[in-house]
C-alpha atoms as a PDB file:
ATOM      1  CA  UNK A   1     -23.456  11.566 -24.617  1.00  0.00           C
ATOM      2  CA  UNK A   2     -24.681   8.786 -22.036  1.00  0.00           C
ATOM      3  CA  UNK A   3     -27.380   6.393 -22.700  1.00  0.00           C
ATOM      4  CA  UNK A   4     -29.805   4.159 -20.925  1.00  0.00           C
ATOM      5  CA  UNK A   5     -31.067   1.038 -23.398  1.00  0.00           C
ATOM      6  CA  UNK A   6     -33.763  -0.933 -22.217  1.00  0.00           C
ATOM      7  CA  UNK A   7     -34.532  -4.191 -23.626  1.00  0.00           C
ATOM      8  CA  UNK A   8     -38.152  -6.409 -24.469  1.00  0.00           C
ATOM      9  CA  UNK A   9     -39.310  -9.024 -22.399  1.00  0.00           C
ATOM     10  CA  UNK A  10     -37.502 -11.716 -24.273  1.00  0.00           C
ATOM     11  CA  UNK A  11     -34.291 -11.324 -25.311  1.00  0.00           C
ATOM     12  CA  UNK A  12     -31.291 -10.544 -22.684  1.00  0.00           C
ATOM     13  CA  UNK A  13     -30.358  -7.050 -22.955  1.00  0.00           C
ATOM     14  CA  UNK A  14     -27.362  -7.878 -24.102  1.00  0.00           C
ATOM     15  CA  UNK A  15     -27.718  -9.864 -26.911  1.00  0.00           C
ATOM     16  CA  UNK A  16     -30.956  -7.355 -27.599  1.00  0.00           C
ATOM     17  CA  UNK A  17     -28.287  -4.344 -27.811  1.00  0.00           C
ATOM     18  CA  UNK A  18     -25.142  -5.227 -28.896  1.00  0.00           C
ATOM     19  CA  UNK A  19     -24.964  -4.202 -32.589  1.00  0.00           C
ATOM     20  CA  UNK A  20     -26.288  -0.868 -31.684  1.00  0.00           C
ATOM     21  CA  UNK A  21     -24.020   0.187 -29.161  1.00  0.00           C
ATOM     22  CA  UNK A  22     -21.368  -0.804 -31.676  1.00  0.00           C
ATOM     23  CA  UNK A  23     -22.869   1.400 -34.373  1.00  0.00           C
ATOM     24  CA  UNK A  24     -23.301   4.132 -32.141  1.00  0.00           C
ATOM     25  CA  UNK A  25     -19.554   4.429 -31.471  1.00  0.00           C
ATOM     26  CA  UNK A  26     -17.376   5.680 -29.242  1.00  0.00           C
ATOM     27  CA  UNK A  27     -19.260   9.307 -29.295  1.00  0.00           C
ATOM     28  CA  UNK A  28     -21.939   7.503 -26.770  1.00  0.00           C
ATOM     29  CA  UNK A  29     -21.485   6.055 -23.160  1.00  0.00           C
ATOM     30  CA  UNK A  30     -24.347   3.586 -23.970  1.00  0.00           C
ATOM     31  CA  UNK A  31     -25.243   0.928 -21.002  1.00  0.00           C
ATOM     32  CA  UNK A  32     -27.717  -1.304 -21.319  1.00  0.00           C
ATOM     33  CA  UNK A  33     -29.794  -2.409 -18.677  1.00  0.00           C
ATOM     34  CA  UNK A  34     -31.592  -5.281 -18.074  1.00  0.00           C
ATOM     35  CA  UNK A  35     -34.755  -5.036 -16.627  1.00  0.00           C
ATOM     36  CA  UNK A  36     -35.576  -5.966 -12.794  1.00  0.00           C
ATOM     37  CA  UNK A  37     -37.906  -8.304 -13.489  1.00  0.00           C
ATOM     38  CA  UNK A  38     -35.226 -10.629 -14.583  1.00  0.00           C
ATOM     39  CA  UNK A  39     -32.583  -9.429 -11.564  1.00  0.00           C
ATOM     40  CA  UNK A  40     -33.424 -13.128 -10.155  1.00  0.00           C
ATOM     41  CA  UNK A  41     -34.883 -16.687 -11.339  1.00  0.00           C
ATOM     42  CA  UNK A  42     -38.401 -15.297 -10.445  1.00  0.00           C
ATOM     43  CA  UNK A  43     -40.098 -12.199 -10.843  1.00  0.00           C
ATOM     44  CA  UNK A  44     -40.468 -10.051  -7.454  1.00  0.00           C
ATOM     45  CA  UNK A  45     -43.491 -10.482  -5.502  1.00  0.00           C
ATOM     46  CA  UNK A  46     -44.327  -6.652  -5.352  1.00  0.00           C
ATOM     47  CA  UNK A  47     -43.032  -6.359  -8.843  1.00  0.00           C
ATOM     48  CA  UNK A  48     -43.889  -3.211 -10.532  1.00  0.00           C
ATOM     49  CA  UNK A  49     -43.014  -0.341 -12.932  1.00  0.00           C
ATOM     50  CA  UNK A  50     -42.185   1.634  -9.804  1.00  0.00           C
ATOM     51  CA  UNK A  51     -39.150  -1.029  -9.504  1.00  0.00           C
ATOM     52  CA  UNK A  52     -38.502  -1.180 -12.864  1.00  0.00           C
ATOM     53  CA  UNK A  53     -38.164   2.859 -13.052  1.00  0.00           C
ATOM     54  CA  UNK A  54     -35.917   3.179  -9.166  1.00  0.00           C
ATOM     55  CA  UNK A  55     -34.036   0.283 -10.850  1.00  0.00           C
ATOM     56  CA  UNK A  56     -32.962   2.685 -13.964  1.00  0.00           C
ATOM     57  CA  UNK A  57     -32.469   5.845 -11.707  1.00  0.00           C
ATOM     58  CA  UNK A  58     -29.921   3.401  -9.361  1.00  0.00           C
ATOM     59  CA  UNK A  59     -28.015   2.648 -12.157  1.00  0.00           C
ATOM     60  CA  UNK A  60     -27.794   6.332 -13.614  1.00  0.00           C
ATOM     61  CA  UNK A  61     -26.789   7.054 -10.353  1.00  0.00           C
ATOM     62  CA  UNK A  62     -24.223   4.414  -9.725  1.00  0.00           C
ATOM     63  CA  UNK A  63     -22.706   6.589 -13.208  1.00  0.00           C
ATOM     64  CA  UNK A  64     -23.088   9.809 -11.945  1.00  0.00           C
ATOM     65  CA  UNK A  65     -25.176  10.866 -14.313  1.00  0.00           C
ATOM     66  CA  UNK A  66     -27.907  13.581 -13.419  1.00  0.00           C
ATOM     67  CA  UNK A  67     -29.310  13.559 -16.419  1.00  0.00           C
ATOM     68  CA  UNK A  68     -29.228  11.293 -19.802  1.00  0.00           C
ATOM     69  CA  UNK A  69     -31.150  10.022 -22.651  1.00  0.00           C
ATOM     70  CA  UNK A  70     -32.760   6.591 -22.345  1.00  0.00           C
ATOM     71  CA  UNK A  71     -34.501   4.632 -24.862  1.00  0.00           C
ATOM     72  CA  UNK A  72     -36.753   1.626 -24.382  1.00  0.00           C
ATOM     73  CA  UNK A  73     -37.935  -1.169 -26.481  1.00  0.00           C
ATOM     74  CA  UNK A  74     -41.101  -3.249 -26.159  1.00  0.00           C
ATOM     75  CA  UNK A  75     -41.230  -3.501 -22.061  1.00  0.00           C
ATOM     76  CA  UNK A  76     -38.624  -1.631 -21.732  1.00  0.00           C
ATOM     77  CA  UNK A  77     -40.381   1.342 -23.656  1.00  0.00           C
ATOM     78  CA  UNK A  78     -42.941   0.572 -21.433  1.00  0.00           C
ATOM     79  CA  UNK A  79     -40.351   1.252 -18.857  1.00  0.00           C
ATOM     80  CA  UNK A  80     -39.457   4.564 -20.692  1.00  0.00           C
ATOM     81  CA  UNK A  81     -42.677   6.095 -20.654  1.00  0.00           C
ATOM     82  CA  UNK A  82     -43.118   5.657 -16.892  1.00  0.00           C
ATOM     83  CA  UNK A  83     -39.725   7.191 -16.493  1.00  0.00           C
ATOM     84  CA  UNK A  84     -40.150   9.897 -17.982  1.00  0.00           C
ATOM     85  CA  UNK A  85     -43.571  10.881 -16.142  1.00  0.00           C
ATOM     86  CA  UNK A  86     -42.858  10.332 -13.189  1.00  0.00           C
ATOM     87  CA  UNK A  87     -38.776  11.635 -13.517  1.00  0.00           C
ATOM     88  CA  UNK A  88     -38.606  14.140 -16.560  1.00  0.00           C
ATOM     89  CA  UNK A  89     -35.937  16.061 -14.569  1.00  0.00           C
ATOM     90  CA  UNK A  90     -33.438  13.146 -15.293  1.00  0.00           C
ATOM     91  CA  UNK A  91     -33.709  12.809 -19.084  1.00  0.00           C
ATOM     92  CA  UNK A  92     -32.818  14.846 -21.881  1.00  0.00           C
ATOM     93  CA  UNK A  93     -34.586  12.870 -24.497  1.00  0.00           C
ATOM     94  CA  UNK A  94     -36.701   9.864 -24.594  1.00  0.00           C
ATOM     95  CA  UNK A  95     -36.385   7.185 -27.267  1.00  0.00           C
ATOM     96  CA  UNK A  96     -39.361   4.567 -27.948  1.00  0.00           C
ATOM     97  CA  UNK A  97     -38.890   1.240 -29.800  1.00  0.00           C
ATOM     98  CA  UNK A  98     -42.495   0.375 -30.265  1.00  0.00           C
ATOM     99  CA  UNK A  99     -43.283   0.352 -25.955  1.00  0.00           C
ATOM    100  CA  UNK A 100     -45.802  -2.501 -25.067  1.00  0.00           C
ATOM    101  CA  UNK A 101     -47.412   0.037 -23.098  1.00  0.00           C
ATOM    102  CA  UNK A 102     -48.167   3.619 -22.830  1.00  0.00           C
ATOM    103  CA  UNK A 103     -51.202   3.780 -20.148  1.00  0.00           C
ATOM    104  CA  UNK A 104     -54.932   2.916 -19.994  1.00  0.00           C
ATOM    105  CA  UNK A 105     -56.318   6.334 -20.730  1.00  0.00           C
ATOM    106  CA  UNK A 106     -57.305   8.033 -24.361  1.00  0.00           C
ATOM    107  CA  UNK A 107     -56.673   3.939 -26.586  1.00  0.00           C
ATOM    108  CA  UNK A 108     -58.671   4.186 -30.000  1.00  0.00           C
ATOM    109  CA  UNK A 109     -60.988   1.242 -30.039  1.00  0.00           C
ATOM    110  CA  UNK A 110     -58.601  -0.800 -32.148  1.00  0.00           C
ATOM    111  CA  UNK A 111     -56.227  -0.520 -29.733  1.00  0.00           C
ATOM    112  CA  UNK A 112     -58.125  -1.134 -26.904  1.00  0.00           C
ATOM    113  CA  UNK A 113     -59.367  -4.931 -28.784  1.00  0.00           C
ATOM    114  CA  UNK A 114     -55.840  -5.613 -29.181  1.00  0.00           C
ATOM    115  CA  UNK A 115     -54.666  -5.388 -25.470  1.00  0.00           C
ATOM    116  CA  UNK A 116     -57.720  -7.520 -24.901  1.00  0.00           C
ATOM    117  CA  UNK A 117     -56.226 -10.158 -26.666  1.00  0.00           C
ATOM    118  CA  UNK A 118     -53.188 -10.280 -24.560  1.00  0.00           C
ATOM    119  CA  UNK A 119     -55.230 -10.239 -21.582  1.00  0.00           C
ATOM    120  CA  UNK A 120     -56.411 -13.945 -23.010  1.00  0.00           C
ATOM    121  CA  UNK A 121     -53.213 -14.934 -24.264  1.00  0.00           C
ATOM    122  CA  UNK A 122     -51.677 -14.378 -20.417  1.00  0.00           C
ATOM    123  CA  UNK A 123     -53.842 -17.496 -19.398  1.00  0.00           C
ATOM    124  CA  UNK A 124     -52.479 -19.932 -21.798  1.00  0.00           C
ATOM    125  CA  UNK A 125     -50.176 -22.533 -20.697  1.00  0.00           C
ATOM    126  CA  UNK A 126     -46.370 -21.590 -21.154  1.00  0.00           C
ATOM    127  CA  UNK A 127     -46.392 -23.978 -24.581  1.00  0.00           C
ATOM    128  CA  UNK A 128     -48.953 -21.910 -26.010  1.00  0.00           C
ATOM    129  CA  UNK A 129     -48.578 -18.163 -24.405  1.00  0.00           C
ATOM    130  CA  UNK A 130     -44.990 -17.627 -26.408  1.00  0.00           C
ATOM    131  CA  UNK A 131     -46.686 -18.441 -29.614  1.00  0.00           C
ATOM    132  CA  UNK A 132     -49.263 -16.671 -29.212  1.00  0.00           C
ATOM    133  CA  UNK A 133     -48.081 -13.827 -27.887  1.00  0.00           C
ATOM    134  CA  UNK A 134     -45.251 -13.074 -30.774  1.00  0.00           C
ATOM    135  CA  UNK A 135     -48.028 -13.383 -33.308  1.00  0.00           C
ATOM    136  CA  UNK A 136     -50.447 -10.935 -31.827  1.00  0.00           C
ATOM    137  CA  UNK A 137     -47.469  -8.169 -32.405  1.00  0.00           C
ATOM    138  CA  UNK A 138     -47.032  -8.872 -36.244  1.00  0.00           C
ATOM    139  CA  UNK A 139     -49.753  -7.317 -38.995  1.00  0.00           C
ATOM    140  CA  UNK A 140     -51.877  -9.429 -40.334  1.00  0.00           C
ATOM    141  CA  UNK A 141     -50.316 -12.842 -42.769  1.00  0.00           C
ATOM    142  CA  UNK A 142     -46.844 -11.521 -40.754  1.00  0.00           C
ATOM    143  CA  UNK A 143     -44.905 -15.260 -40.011  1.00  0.00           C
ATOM    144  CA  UNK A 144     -42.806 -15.071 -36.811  1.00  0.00           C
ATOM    145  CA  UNK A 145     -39.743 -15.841 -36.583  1.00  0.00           C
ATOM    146  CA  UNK A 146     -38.972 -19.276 -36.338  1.00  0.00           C
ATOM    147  CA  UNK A 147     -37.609 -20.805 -32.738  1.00  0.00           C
ATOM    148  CA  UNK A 148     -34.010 -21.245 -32.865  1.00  0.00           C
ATOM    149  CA  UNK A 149     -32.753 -25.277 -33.680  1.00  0.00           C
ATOM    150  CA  UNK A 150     -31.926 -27.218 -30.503  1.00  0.00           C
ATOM    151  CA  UNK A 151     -32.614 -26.985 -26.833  1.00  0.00           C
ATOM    152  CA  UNK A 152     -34.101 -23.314 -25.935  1.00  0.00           C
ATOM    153  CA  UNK A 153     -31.491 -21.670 -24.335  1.00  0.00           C
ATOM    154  CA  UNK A 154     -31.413 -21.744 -20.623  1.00  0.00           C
ATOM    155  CA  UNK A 155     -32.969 -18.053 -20.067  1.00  0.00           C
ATOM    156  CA  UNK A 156     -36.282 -19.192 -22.190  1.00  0.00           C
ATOM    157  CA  UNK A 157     -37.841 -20.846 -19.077  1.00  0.00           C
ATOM    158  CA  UNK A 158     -37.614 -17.103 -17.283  1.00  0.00           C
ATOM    159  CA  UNK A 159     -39.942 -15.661 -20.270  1.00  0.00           C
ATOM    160  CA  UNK A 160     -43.218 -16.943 -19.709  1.00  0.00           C
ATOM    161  CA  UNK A 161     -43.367 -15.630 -15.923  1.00  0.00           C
ATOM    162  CA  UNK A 162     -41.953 -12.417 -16.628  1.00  0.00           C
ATOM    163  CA  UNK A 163     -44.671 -11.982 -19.481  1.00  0.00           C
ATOM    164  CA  UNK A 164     -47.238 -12.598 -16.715  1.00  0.00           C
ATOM    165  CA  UNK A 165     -45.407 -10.197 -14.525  1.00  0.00           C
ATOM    166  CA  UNK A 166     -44.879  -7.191 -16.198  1.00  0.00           C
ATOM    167  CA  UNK A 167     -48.300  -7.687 -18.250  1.00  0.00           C
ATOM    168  CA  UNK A 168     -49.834  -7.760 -14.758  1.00  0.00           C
ATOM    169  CA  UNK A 169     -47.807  -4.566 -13.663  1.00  0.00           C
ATOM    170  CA  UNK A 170     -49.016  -2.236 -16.784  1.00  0.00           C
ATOM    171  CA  UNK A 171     -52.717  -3.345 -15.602  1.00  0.00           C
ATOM    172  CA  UNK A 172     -51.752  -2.108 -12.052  1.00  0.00           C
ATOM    173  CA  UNK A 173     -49.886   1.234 -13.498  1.00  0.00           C
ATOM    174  CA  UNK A 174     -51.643   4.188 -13.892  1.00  0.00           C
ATOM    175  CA  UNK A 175     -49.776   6.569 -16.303  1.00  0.00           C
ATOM    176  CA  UNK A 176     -51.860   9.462 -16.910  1.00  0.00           C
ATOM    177  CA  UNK A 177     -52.011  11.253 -20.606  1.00  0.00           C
ATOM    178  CA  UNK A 178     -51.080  14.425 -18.678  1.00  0.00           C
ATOM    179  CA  UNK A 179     -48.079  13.419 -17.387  1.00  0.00           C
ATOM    180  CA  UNK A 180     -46.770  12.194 -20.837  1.00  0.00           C
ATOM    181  CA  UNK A 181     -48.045  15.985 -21.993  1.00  0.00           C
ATOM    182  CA  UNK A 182     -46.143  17.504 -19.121  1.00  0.00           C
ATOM    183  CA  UNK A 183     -42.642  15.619 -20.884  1.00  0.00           C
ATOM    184  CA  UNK A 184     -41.466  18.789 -23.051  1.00  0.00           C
ATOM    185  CA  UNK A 185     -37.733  17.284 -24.012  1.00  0.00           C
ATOM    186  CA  UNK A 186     -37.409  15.467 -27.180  1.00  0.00           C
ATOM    187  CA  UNK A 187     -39.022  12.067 -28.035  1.00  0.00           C
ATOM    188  CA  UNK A 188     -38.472   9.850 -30.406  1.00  0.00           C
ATOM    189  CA  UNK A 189     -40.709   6.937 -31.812  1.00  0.00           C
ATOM    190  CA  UNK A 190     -39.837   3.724 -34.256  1.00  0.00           C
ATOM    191  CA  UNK A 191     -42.410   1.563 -35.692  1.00  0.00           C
ATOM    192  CA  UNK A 192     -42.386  -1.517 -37.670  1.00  0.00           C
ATOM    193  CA  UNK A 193     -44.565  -1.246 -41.006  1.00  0.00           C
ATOM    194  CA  UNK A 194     -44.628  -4.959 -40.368  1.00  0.00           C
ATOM    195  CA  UNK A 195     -45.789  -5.140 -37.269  1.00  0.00           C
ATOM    196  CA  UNK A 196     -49.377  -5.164 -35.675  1.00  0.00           C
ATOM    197  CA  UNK A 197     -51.125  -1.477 -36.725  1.00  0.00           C
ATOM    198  CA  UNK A 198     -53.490  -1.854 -34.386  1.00  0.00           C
ATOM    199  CA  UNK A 199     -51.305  -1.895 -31.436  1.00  0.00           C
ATOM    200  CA  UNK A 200     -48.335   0.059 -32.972  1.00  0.00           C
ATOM    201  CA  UNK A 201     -49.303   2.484 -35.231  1.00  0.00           C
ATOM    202  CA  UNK A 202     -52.510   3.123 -33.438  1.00  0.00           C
ATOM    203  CA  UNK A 203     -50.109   3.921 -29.899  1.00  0.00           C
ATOM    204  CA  UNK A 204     -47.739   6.007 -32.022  1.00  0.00           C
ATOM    205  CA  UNK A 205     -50.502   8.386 -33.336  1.00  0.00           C
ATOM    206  CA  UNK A 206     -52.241   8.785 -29.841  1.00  0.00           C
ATOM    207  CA  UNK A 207     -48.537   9.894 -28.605  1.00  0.00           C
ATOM    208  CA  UNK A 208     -47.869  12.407 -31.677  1.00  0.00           C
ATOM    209  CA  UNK A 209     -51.093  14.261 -29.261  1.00  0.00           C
ATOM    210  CA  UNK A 210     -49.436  13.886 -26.434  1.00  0.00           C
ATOM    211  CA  UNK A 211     -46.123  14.580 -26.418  1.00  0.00           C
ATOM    212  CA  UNK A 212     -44.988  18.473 -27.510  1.00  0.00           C
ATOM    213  CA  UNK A 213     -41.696  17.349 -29.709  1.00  0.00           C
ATOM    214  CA  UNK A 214     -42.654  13.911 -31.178  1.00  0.00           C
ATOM    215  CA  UNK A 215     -40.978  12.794 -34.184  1.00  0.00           C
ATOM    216  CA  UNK A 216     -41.650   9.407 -35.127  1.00  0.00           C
ATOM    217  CA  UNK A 217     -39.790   7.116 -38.082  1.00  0.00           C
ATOM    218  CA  UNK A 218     -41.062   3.972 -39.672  1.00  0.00           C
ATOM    219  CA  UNK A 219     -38.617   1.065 -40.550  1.00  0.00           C
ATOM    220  CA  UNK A 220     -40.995  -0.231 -43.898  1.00  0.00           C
ATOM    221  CA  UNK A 221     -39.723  -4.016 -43.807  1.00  0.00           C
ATOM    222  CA  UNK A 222     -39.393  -4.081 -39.753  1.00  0.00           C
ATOM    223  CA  UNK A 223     -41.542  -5.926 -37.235  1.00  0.00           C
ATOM    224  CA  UNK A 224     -41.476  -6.304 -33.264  1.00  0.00           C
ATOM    225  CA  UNK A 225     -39.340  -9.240 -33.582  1.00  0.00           C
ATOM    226  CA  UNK A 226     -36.815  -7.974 -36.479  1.00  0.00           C
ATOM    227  CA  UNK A 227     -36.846  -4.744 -34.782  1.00  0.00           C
ATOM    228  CA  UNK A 228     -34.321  -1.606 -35.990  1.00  0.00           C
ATOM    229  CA  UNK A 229     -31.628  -1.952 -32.698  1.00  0.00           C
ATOM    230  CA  UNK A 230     -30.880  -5.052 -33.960  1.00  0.00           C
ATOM    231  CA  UNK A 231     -31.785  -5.443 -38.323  1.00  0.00           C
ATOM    232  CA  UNK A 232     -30.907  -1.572 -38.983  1.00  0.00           C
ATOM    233  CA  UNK A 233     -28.438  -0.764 -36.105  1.00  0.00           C
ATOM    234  CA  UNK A 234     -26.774   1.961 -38.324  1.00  0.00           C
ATOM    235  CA  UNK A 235     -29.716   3.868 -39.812  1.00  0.00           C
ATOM    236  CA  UNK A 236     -31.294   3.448 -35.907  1.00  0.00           C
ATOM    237  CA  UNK A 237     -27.824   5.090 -34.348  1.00  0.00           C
ATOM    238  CA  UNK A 238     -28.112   8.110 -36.902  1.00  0.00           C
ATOM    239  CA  UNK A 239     -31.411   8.849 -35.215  1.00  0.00           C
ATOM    240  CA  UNK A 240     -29.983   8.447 -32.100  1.00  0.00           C
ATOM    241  CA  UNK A 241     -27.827  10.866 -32.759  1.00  0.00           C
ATOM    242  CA  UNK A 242     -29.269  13.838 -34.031  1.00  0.00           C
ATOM    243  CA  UNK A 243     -31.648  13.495 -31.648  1.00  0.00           C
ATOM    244  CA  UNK A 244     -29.597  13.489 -28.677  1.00  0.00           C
ATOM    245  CA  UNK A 245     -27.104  16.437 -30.417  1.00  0.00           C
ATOM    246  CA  UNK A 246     -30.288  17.979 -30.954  1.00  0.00           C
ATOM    247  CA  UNK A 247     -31.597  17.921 -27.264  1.00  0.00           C
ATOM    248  CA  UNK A 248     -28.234  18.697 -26.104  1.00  0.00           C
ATOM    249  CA  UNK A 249     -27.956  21.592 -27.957  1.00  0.00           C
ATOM    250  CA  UNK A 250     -31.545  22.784 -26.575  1.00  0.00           C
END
């Protein structure tokens, strides 16, 4: 089997990934990628999903793989999604760690107030936007987790322009609900029961519409920042698994 992993906005893929590709063995050709955004010290200036997707298809390709299974967490199932719309002839399943973003079209209103917010936390200064912007992901009297002791490590100063960058790419996206409906190959979905319900939950039931094989799983004590890949690597990997044996079988 041969993977794709996609990683958030914060943490480098590999440190994001590393217990899961152990606990998903030596069954799985697992790579993770780290997204293009972060390729060099700044963001590109015509950054966009379109990169971010051609930047996942070069590396399948620099594998040889025509097709494979990718999963995406946070931006990266942001990533995911675009993927497979706009490429469902390369994957054989598609796996979704609570995406930051699924398109514009068809958001409930609760969903629609909580992007909102982001759009306001983007123009805080880079002291205040990190805050602010792991809080707005957690359900309501959710703490975040508190910043590491000492210096932030070095990669920190990338985050708060690459926040800006690939918040301001979803706004410039257009990822239409048919094209998602169009995606007929297996999808998975896991959500937090800790974290925000009103982005979250509220995404994961407008995609259980859209997508014709949906199966989504909720991780009860979970939350965007204490997500499955990386507190439940093991019970993550068995759904991994039967998912991808599943659409391999298909």
């Amino acid at each position: 089997m041969r993977a794709i992993l996609l990683p958030g906005i914060v943490l480098p893929v590999g440190r994001a990934y590393e217990r899961l590709v152990a606990a998903l063995g030596n069954e799985v050709d697992a790579r993770p990628k780290e997204l293009e955004v972060y390729r060099d010290a700044e963001p590109p200036p015509a950054y966009s999903l379109a990169l971010e997707v051609t930047g996942v298809l070069r590396e399948a390709d620099a594998a040889g793989w025509e097709r494979f299974h990718v999963v995406g967490y946070s931006g990266g199932g942001a990533v995911a999604a675009a993927l497979a719309a706009a490429h469902p002839e390369r994957l054989l399943s598609l796996g979704l760690l609570e995406p930051a973003w699924t398109g514009p079209e068809g958001l409930s209103a609760e969903e629609r107030a909580a992007r909102a917010a982001f759009e306001r936390i983007e123009r805080l200064p880079p002291d205040e936007l990190m805050p602010a912007f792991a809080r707005a992901q957690l359900a309501p009297g959710v703490e975040p987790p508190p910043p590491p002791e000492g210096r932030p490590p070095a990669w920190m100063a990338s985050r708060p322009a690459g926040i800006r960058a690939i918040t301001g790419a979803f706004r410039a996206a257009d990822l239409p609900p048919e094209a998602l409906r169009r995606f007929d190959r297996p999808v998975y979905h896991a959500l937090g029961g800790r974290s925000n319900p009103d982005l979250y939950a509220e995404q994961a039931a407008r995609l259980a519409r859209l997508f014709p094989d949906f199966t989504a799983e909720v991780f009860a004590e979970r939350h965007h920042f204490d997500p499955p890949h990386r507190a439940e690597p093991e019970r993550l990997a068995a759904s991994l698994l039967a998912l991808w044996r599943r659409a391999e079988s298909a």
